[in-house]
Protein backbone atom coordinates (compact mmCIF):
# COMPACT_ATOMS: atom_id res chain seq x y z
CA UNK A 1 53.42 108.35 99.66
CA UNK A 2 50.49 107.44 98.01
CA UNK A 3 50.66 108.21 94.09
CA UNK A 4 48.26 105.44 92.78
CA UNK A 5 49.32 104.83 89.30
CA UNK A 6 50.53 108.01 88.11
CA UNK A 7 53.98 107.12 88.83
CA UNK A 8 54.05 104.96 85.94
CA UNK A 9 51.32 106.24 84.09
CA UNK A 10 53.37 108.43 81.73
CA UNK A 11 56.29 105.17 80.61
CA UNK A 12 53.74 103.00 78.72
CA UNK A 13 54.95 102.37 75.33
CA UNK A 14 53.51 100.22 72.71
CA UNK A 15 55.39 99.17 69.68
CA UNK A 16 54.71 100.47 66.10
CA UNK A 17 53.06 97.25 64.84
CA UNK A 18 50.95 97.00 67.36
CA UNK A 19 49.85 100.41 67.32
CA UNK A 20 48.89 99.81 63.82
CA UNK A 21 47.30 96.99 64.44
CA UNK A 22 44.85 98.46 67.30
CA UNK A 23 43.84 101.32 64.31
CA UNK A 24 43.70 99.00 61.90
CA UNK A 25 40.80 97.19 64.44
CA UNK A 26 39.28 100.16 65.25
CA UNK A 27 38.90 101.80 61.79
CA UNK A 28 37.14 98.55 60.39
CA UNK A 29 33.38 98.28 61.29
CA UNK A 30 32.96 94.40 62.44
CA UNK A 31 31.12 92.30 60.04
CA UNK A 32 29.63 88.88 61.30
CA UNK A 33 30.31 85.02 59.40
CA UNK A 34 27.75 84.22 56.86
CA UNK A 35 26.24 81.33 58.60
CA UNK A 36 25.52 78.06 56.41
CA UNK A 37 22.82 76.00 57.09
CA UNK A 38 24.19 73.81 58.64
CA UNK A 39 25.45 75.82 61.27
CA UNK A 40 21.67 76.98 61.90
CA UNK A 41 20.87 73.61 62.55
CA UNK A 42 23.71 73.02 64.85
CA UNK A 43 23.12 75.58 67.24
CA UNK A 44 19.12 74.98 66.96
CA UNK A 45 19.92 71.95 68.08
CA UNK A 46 21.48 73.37 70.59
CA UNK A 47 19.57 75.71 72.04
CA UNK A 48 16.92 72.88 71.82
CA UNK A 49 18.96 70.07 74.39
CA UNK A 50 20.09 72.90 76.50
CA UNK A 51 16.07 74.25 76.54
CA UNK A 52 14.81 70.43 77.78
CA UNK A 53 17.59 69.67 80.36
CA UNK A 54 18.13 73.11 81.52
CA UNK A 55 21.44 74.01 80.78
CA UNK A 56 23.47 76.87 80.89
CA UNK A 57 24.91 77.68 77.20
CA UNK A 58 27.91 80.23 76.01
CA UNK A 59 27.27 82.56 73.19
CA UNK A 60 29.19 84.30 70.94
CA UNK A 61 27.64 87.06 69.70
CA UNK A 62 28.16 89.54 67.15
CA UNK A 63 27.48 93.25 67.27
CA UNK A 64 29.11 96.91 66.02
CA UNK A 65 32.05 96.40 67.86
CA UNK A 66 33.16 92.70 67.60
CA UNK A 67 32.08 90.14 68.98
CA UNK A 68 31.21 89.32 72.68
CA UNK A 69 30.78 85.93 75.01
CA UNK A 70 27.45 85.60 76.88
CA UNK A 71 26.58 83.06 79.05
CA UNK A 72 23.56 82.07 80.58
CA UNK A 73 20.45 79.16 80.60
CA UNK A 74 17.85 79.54 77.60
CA UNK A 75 14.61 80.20 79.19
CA UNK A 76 12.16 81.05 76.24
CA UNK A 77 12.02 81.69 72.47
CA UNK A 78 10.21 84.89 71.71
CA UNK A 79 8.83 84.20 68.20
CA UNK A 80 7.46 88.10 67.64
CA UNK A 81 11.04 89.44 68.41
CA UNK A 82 13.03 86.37 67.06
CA UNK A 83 15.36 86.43 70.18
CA UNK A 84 15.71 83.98 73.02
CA UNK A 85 14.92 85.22 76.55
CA UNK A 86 18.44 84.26 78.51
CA UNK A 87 18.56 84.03 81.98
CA UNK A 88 22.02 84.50 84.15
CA UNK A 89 23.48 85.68 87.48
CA UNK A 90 22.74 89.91 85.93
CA UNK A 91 18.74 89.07 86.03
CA UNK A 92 16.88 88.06 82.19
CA UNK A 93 17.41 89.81 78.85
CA UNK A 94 16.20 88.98 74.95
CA UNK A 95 19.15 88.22 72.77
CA UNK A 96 18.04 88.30 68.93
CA UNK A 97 18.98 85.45 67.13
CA UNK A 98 20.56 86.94 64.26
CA UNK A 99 23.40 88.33 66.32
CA UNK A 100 24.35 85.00 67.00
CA UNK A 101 27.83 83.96 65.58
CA UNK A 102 28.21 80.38 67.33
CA UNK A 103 27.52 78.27 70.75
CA UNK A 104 29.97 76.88 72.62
């Protein structure tokens, strides 16, 4: 008998705490670090190395919803759009620098 999941489907339960904890996260927009200076430089510098050997970089970026890992080599800096042009294993796309929260 083949049910898939349905069988347990109905018993989740999730404890009060953490219930309001998940409403708590959803109710509150996300708002992004105030970056220092300092931090500007850091991950300037880089994007810079990884630009002149080639390397693959991790992102953390910051949008509407939280904030979200994205991985990939730095191929370009578009100066008109302030974003860098990232290239990974999903094909190229622009990610605008201000979203930016850190590198790892």
């Amino acid at each position: 008998m083949n049910r898939g999941n349905k069988l347990w489907e109905g018993h989740r339960m999730i404890l009060p705490e953490h219930r309001t904890r998940l409403l708590e996260r959803e109710t509150q927009p996300y708002s992004a670090p105030v970056m220092t200076e300092d931090m500007q430089e850091e991950i300037e510098i880089r994007v810079q190395e990884a630009m002149m050997h080639r390397k693959a970089l991790r992102f953390v970026v910051g949008e509407s919803d939280g904030e979200h890992t994205v991985e990939g080599r730095v191929v370009a800096y578009k100066p008109d759009t302030r974003s860098l042009q990232i290239c990974n294993e999903w094909g190229k796309f622009l990610l605008p620098i201000q979203n930016i929260v850190r590198v790892l």
